[in-house]
Protein backbone atom coordinates (compact mmCIF):
# COMPACT_ATOMS: atom_id res chain seq x y z
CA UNK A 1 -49.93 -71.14 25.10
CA UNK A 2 -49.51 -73.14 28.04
CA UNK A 3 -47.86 -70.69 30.67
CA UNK A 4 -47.61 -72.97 33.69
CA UNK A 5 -45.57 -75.19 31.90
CA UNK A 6 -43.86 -72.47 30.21
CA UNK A 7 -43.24 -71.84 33.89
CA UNK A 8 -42.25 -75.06 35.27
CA UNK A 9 -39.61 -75.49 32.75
CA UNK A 10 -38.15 -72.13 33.40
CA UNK A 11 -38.15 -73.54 37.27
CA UNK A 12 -36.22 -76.48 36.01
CA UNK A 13 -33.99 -74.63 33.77
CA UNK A 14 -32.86 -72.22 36.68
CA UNK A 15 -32.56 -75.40 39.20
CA UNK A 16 -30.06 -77.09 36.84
CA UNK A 17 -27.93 -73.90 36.75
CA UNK A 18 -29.35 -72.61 32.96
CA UNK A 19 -30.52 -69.77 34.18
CA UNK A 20 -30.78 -67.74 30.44
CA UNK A 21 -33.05 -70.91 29.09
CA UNK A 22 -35.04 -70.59 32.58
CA UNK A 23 -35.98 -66.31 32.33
CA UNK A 24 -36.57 -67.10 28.33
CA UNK A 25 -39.52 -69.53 29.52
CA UNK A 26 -40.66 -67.44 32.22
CA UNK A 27 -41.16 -64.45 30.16
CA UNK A 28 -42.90 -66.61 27.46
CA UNK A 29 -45.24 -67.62 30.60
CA UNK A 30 -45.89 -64.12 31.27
CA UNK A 31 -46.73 -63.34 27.82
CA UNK A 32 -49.02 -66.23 27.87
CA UNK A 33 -50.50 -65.27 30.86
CA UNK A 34 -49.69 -61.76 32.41
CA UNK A 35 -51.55 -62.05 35.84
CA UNK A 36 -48.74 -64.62 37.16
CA UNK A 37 -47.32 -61.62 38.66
CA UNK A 38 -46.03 -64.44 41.26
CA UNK A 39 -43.02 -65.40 38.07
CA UNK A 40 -41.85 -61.53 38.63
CA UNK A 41 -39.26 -62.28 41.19
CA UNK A 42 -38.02 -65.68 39.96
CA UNK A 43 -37.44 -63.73 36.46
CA UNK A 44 -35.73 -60.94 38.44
CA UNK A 45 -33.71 -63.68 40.22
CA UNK A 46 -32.93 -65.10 37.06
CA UNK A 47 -31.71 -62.14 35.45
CA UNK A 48 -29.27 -60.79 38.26
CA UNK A 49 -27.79 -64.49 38.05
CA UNK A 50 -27.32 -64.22 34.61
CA UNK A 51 -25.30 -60.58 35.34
CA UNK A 52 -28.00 -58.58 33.49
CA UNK A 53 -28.80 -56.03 36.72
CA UNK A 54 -30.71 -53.63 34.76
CA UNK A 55 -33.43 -56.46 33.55
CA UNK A 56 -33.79 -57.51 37.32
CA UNK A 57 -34.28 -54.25 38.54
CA UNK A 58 -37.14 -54.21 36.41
CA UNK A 59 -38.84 -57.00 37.59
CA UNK A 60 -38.22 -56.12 41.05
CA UNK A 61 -40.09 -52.90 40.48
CA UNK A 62 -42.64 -55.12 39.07
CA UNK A 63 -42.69 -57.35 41.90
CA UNK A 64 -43.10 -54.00 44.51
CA UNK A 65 -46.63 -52.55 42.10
CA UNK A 66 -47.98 -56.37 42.45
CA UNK A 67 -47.57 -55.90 45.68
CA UNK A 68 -45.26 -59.03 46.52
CA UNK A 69 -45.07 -59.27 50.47
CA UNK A 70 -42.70 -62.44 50.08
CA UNK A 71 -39.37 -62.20 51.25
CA UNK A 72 -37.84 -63.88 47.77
CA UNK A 73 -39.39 -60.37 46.71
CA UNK A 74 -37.01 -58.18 49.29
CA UNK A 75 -34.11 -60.15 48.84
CA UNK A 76 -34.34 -59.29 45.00
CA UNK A 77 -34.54 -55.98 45.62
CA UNK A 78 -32.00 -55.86 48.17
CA UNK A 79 -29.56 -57.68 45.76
CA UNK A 80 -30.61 -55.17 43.34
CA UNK A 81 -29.68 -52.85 45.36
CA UNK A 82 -25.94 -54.55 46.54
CA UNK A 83 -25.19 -54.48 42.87
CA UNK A 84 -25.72 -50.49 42.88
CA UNK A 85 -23.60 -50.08 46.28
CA UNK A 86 -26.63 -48.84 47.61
CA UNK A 87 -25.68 -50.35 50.84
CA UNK A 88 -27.80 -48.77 53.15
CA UNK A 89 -30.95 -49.46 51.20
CA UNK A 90 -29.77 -52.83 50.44
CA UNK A 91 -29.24 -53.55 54.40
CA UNK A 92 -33.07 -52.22 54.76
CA UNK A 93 -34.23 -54.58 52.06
CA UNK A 94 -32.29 -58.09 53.29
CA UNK A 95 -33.40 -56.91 56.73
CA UNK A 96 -36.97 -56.68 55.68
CA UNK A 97 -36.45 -60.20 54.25
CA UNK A 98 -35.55 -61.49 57.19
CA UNK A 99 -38.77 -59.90 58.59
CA UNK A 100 -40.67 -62.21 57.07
CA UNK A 101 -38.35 -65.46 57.03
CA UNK A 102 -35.65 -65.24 60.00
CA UNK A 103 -34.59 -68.62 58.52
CA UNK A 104 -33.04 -66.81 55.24
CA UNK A 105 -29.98 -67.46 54.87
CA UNK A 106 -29.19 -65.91 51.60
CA UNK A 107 -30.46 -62.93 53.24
CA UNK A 108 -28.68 -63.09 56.33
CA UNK A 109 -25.33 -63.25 54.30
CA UNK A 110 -25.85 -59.90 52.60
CA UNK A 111 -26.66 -58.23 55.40
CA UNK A 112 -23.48 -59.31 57.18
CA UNK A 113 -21.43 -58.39 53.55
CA UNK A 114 -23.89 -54.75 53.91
CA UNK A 115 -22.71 -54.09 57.76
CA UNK A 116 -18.97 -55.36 55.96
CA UNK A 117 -19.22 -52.34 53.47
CA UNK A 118 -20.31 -49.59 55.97
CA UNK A 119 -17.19 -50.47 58.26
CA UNK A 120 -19.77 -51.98 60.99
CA UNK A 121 -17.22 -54.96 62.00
CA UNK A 122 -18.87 -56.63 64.68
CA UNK A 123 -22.31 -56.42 63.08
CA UNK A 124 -21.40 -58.25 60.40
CA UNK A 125 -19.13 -60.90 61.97
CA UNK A 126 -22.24 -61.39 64.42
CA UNK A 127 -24.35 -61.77 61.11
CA UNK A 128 -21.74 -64.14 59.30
CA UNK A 129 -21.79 -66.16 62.25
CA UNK A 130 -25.81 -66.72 62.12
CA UNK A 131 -25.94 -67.31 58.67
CA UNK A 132 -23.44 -70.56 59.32
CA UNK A 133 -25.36 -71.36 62.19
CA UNK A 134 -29.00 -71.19 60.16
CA UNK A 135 -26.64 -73.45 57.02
CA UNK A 136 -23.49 -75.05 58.42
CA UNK A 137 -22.93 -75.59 54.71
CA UNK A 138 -22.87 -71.83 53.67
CA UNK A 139 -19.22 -71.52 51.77
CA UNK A 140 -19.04 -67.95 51.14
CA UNK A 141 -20.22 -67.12 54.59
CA UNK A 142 -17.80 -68.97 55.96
CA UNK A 143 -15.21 -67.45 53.80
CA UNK A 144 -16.14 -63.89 54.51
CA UNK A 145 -16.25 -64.44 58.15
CA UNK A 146 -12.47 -65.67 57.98
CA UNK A 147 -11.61 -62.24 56.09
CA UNK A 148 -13.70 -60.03 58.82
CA UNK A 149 -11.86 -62.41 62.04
CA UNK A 150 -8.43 -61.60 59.83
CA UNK A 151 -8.99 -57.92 59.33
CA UNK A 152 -10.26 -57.80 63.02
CA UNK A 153 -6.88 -59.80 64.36
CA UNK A 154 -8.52 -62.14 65.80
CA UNK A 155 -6.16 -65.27 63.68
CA UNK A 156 -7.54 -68.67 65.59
CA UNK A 157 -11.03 -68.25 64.61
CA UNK A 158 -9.92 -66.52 61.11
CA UNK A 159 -8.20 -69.59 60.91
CA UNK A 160 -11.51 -71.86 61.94
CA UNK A 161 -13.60 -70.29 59.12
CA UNK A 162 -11.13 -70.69 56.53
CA UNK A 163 -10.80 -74.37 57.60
CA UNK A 164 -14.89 -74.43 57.34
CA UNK A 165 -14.53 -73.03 53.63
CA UNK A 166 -12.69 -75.76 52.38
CA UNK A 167 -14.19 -78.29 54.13
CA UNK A 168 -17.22 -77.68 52.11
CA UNK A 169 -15.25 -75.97 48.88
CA UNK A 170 -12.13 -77.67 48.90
CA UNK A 171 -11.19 -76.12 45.21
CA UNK A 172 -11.41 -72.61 46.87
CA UNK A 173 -7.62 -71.56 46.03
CA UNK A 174 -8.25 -68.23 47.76
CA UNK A 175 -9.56 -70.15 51.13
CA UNK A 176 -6.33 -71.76 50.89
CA UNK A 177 -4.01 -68.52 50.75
CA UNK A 178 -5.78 -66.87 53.41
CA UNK A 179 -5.50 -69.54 55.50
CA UNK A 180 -1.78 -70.08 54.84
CA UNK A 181 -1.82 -66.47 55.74
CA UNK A 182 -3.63 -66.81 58.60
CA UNK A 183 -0.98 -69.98 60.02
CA UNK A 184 1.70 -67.45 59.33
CA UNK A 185 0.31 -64.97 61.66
CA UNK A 186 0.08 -67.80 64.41
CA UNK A 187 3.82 -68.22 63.60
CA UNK A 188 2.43 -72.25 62.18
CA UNK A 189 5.10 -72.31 59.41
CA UNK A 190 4.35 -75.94 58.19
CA UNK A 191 0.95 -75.52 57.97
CA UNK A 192 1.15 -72.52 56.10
CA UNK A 193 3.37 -74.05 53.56
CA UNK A 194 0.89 -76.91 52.88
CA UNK A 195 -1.72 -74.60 52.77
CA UNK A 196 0.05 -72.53 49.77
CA UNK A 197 1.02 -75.51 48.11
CA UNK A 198 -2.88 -76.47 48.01
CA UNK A 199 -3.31 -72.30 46.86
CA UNK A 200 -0.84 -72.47 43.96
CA UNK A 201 -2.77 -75.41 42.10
CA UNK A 202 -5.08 -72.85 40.98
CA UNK A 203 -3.37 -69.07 41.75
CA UNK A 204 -0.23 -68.65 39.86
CA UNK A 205 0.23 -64.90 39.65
CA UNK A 206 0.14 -63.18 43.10
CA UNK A 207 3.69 -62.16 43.87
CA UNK A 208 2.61 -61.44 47.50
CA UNK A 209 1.46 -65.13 48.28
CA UNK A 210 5.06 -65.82 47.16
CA UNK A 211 6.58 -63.94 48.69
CA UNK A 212 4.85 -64.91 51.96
CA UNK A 213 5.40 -68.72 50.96
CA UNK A 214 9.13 -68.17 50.61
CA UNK A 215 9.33 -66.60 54.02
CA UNK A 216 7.52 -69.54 55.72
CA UNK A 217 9.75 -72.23 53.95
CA UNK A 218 12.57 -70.35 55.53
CA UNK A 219 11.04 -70.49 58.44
CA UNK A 220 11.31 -74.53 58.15
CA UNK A 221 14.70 -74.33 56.65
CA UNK A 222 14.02 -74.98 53.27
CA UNK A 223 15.77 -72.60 52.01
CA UNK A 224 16.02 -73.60 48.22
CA UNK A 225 11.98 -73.97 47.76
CA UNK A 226 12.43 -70.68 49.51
CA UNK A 227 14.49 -68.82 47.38
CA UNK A 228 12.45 -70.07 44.18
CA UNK A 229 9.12 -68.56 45.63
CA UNK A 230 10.97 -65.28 46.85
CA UNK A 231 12.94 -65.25 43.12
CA UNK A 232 8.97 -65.86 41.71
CA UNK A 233 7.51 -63.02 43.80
CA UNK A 234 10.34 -60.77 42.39
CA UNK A 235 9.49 -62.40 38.84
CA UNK A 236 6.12 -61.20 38.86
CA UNK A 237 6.37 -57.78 41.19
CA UNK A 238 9.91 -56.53 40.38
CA UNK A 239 9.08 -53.83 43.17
């Protein structure tokens, strides 16, 4: 019957990346104890991790008639509402978060990925770029700001973030495409060909990264590789 320790473990649980075990001890917390409306948001947190959307939209609601003022609280309901394209009402919510706590990075990258979905370009690179500056160490912001410099034309600092991505998730075969992509645009033909080597260790069925692969190894005059990726592009896109 001991809900703080029911609790604590499901703060451990969710810490070491068991997030199931960790909302399975904080709802046997609550049902020890239903006034620690505090465990609403962690559970809600808990549950969108876990993919199970409709549970944390619960608690979030929860969270709201307790009357949480935190901004964990907003950024559950914001992410809540990201996972409903709700976009505009998710911006509101991660912008609310950051009301409370400018230092949120989590909530700083959604709203640059909310300003991303409602075709607001330089809003969101501008918020990209904060969120790397608030955690240097931020992956997926870095990422995302490479796609929004690529989309936007603007290759050498696409190329920068991409760079950033692997420097701090060097298994990310999609950071390596898009920055072999990215070197190809800057007309950097060696680069881009180390670059998709690094990509094809873990993406072996996009016929247009061949394709572009073969084109930079004949840009370097190596033109057997290059006809093997061009003859695996065709392989896998006849068309």
């Amino acid at each position: 019957k001991n809900a703080v320790a029911y609790s604590k473990l499901g703060d451990i649980y969710v810490a070491g990346e068991q997030t199931e075990r960790g909302a399975q001890n904080y709802e046997k917390a609550l049902a020890s104890d239903p006034s620690l409306t505090e465990l609403y948001v962690p559970l809600g947190m808990a549950y969108l991790k876990s993919g199970d959307v409709a549970k944390a939209e619960i608690y979030a609601e929860k969270a709201d008639a307790a009357g949480s003022k935190s901004a964990d609280g907003a950024l559950l309901r914001g992410l809540v509402l990201y996972k409903q394209n709700k976009n505009s009402e998710a911006l509101a919510s991660f912008e609310k978060a950051l009301s409370i706590d400018p230092q949120n990075s989590s909530a700083r990258y959604y709203e640059a990925a909310c300003y991303d979905r409602l075709n607001q370009g330089s809003q969101s690179i501008a918020a990209y770029k904060k969120t790397v500056e608030q955690d240097p160490t931020y992956a997926p912001a870095w990422f995302d700001l490479g796609v929004a410099y690529y989309n936007a034309g603007d290759y050498n600092n696409a190329a920068e973030a991409y760079q950033q991505t692997i420097k701090y998730d060097p298994d990310n075969a999609q950071a390596h495409a898009n920055l072999a992509s990215t070197y190809r645009q800057l007309e950097r033909y060696s680069d881009a060909n180390v670059e998709y080597l690094a990509a094809n260790q873990g993406i072996k069925n996009d016929p247009d990264m061949y394709n572009e692969w073969g084109y930079c190894l004949g840009k370097t005059n190596e033109w057997d590789k290059s006809v093997a990726r061009l003859e695996t592009a065709s392989e896998l896109s006849p068309t």
